[in-house]
Protein backbone atom coordinates (compact mmCIF):
# COMPACT_ATOMS: atom_id res chain seq x y z
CA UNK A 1 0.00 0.00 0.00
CA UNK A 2 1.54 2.99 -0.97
CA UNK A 3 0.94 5.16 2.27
CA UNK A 4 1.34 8.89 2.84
CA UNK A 5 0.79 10.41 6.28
CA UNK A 6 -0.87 14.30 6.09
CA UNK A 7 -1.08 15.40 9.86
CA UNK A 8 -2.53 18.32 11.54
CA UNK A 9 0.31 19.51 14.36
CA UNK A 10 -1.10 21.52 17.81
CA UNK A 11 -2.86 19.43 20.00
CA UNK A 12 -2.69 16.47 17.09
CA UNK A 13 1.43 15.41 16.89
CA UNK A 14 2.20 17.99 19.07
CA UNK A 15 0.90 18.86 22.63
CA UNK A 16 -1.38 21.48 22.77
CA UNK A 17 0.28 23.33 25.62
CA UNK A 18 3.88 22.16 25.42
CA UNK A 19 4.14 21.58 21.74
CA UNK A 20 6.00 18.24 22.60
CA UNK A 21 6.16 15.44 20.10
CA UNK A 22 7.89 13.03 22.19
CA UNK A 23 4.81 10.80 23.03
CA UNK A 24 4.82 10.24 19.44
CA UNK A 25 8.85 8.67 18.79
CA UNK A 26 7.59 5.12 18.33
CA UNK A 27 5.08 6.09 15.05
CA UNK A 28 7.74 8.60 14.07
CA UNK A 29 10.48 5.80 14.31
CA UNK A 30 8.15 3.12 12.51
CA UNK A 31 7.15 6.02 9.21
CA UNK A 32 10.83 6.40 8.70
CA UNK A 33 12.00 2.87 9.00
CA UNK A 34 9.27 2.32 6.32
CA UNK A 35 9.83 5.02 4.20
CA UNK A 36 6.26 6.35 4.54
CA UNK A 37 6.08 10.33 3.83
CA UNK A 38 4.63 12.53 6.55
CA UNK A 39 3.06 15.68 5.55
CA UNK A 40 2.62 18.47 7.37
CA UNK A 41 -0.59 20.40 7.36
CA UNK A 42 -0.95 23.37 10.30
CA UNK A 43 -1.55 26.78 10.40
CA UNK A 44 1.73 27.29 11.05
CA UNK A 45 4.10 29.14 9.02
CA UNK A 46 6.73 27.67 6.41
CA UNK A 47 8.60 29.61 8.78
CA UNK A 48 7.60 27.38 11.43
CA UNK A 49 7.15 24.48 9.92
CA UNK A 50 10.82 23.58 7.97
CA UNK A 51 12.74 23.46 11.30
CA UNK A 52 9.92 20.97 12.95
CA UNK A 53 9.97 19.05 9.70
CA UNK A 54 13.61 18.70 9.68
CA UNK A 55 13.69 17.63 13.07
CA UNK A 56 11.48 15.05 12.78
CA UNK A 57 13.46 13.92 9.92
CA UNK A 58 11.10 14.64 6.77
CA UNK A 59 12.50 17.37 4.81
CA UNK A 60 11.80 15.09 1.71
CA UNK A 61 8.43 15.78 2.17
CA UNK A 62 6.21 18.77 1.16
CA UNK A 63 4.27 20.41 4.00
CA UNK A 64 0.88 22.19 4.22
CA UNK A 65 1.04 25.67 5.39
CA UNK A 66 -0.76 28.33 7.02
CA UNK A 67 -4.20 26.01 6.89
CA UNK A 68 -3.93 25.16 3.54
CA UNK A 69 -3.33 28.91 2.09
CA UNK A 70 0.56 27.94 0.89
CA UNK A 71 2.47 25.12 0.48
CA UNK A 72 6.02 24.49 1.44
CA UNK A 73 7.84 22.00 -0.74
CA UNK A 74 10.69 19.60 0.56
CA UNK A 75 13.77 20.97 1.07
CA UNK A 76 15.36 20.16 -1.62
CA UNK A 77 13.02 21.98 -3.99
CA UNK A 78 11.78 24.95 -5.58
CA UNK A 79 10.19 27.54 -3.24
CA UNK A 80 7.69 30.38 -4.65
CA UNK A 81 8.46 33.97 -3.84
CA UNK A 82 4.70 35.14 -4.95
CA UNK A 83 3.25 34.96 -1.25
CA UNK A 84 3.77 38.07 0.64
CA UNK A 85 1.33 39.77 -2.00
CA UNK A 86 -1.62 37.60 -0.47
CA UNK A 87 -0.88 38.79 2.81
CA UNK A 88 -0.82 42.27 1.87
CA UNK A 89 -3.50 41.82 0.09
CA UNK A 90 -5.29 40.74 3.09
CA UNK A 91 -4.14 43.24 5.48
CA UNK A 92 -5.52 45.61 2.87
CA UNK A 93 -9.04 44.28 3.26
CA UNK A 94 -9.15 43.96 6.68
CA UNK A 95 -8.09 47.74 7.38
CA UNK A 96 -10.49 49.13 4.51
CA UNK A 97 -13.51 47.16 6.46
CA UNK A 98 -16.32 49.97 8.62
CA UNK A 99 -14.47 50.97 11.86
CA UNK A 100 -16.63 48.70 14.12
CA UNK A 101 -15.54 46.15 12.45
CA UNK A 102 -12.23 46.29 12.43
CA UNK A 103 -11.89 47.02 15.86
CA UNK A 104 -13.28 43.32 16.82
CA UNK A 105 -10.60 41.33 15.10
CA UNK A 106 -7.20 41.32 15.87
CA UNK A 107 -4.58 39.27 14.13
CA UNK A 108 -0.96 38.48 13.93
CA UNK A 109 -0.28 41.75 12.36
CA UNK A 110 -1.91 43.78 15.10
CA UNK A 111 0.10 42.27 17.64
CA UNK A 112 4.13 42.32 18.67
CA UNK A 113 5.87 38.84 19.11
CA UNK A 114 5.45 39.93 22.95
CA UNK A 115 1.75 39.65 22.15
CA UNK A 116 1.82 36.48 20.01
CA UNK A 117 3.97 34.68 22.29
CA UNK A 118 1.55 35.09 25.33
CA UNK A 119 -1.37 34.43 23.11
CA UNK A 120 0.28 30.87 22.04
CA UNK A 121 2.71 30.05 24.63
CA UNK A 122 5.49 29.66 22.13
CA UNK A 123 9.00 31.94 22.57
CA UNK A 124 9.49 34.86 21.26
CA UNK A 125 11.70 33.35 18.91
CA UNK A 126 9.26 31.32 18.27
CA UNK A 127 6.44 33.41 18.11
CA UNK A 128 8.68 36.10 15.24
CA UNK A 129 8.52 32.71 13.35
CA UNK A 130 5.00 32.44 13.30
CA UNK A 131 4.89 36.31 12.44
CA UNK A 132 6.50 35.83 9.18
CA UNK A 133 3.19 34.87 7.16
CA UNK A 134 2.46 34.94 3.62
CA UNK A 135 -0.82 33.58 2.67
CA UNK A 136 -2.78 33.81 6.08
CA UNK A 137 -3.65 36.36 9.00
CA UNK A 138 -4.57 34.50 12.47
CA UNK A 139 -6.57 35.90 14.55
CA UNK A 140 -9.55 36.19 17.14
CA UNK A 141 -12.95 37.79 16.81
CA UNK A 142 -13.84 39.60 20.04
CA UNK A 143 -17.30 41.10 19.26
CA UNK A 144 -20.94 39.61 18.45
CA UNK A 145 -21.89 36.70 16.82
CA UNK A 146 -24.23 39.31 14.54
CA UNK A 147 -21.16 41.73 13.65
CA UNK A 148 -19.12 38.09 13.00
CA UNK A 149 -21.47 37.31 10.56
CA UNK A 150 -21.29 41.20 8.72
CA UNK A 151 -17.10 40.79 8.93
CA UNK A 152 -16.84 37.35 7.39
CA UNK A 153 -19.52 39.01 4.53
CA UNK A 154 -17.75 42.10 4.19
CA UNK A 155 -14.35 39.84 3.63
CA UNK A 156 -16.08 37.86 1.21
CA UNK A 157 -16.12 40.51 -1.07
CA UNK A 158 -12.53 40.41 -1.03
CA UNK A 159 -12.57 36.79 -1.74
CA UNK A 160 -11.44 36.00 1.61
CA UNK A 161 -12.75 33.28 3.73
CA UNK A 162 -12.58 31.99 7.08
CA UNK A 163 -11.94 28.80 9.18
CA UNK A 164 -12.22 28.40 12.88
CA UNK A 165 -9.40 26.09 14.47
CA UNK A 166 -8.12 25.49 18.37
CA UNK A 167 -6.81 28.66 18.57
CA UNK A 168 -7.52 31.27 16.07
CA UNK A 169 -10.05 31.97 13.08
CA UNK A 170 -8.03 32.16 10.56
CA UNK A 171 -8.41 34.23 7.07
CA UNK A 172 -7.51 33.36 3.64
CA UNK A 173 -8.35 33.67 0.15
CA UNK A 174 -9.83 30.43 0.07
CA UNK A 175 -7.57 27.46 -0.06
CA UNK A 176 -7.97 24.76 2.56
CA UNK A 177 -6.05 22.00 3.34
CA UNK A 178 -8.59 19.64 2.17
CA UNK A 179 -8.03 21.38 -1.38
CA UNK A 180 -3.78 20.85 -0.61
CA UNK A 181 -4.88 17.05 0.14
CA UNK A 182 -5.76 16.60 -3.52
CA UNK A 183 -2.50 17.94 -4.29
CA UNK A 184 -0.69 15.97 -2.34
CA UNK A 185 -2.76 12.82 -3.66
CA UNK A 186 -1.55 13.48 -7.08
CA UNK A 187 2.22 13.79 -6.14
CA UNK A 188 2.50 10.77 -5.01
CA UNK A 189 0.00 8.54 -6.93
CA UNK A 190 1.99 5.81 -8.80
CA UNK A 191 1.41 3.56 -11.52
CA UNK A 192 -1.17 0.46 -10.18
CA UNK A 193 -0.49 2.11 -6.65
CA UNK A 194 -2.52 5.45 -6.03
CA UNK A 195 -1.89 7.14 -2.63
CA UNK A 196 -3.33 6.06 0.27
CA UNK A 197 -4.06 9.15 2.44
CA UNK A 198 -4.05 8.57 6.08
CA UNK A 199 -4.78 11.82 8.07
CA UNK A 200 -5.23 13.00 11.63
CA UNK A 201 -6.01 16.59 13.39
CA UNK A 202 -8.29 17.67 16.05
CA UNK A 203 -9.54 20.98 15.44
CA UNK A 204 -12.67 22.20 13.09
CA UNK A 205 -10.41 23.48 10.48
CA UNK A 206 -8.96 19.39 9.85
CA UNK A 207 -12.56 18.44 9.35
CA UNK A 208 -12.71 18.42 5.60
CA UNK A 209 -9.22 17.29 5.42
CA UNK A 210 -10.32 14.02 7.18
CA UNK A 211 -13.55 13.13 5.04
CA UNK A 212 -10.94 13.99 2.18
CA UNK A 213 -8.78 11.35 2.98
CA UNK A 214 -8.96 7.84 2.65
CA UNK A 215 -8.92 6.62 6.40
CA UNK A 216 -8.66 9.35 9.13
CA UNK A 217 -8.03 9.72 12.69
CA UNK A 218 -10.00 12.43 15.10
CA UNK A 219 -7.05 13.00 17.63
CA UNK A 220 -8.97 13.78 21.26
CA UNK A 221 -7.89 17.18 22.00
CA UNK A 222 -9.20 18.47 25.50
CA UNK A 223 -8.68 22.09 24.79
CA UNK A 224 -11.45 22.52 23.00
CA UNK A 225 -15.16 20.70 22.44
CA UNK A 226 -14.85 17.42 20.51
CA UNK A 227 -15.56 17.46 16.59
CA UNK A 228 -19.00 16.65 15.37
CA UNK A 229 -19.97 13.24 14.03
CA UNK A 230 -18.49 13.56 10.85
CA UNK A 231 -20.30 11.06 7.56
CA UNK A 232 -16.42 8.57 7.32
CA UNK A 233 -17.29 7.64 10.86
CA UNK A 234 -20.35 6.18 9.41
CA UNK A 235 -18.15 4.05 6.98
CA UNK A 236 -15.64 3.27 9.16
CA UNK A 237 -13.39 5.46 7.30
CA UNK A 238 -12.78 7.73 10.12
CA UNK A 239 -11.66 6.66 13.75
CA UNK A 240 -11.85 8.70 17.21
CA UNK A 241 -8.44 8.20 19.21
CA UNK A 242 -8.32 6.71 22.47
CA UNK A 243 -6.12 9.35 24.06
CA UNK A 244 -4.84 13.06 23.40
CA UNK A 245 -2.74 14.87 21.68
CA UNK A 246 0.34 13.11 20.41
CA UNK A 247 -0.53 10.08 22.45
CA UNK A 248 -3.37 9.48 20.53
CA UNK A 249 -1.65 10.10 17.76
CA UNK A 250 0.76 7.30 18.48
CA UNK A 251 -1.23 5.15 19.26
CA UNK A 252 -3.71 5.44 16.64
CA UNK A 253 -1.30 5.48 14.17
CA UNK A 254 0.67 2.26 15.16
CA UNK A 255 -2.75 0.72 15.04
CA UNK A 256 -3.47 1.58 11.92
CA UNK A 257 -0.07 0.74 10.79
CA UNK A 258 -0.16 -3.06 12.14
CA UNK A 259 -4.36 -3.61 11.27
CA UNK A 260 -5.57 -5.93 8.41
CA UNK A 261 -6.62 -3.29 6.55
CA UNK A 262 -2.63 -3.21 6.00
CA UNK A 263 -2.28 -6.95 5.54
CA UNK A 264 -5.18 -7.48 3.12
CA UNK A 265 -4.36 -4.43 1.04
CA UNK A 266 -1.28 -4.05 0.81
């Protein structure tokens, strides 16, 4: 079975408040001894993302960015300059929107890495990382659910759209990283052995990604409410995990990894 990973990171492979992937090492040990690509897919930054992915030891491997808005190849490849003007673009939007409006959100771009640090609980070092966005602004809504509904019209204008996840409601012009999935299908379909797309997150903005693929995992993630019932549960197609964060992770993935599914289809 030709196998390709595509996980969600905070509060999925990584621990929602420490960012930890250690309760993960023994899935993380058995995808490289197999040779089995893991792709990234967060709203992190590339910025972000290309140290974690080289530290897990996947920098062959493209990664979803910024929810789906960008897409970071592997390290050895190409890399497109053309994303700042999105951002801009964005910023643009947001500060031409009525006053009242604008004053309710505040993003990444409103804030200092003092300010984005507290907010996440990463360093500052970490947090100027997550600053350095092309595609995407983070960021929370802090008025009514009425004027919510006026911003996210007013946006659309604009063509921009936006997704709740654990954190932040995050704007974009529209690509998702159920949309990057398909991508990421087609890169590493091969002759008489398409891509099998396993995939795993926690958070509202993964939902699409999982009925996308073709099994999925629903990682438990205490920090927020758990995900609705979502139609691959139904088919057996998507799975809830036993425990949290990277934990579940682990051990869903190691299930999945030794299961018959694996045996009788591979």
């Amino acid at each position: 079975m030709n196998i390709v990973v595509v996980s969600d990171l905070d509060g999925t492979l990584l621990d929602h408040e420490t960012y930890s992937h250690a309760a993960a090492a023994e899935a993380l040990d058995l995808l490289r001894a197999r040779g089995i690509p893991l792709v990234l897919s967060s709203s992190k930054t590339a910025a972000e993302i290309a140290p974690l992915r080289a530290e897990l030891g996947f920098s062959n491997c493209p990664a979803i960015v910024e929810n789906g808005a960008g897409l970071l190849e592997p390290e050895d490849g190409a890399q497109s300059d053309d994303g700042p003007t999105d951002y801009e673009r964005l910023r643009r939007a947001l500060d031409s929107l009525p006053e009242d409006l604008r004053e309710s959100f505040e993003g990444f771009g409103d804030w200092s890495a003092c300010d984005v640090s507290a907010r996440t609980g990463l360093s500052l070092e970490a947090a100027a990382r997550a600053m350095q966005r092309r595609f995407s602004e983070p960021g929370v809504w802090t008025g009514t659910a009425g004027d919510l509904d006026r911003f996210l019209a007013n946006l659309a204008h604009s063509g921009i759209s936006a997704v709740q996840g654990g954190r932040f409601l995050t704007l974009s012009f529209g690509a998702d990283k159920a949309g990057r999935l398909a991508e990421i299908r087609r890169r590493y379909d091969r002759p008489r052995a398409p891509a099998f797309i396993v995939a795993l997150g926690d958070a509202p903005n993964d939902m699409a990604m999982l009925e996308a693929a073709d099994f999925a995992v629903i990682v438990a993630n205490p920090a927020h409410d758990p995900l609705p019932a979502l139609d691959g549960e139904m088919a057996g197609r998507i799975v809830r995990s036993r425990f949290t964060g990277p934990s579940g992770w682990n051990d869903s993935l190691l299930s999945f990894l030794e299961s018959d599914r694996i045996r009788t289809t591979g």
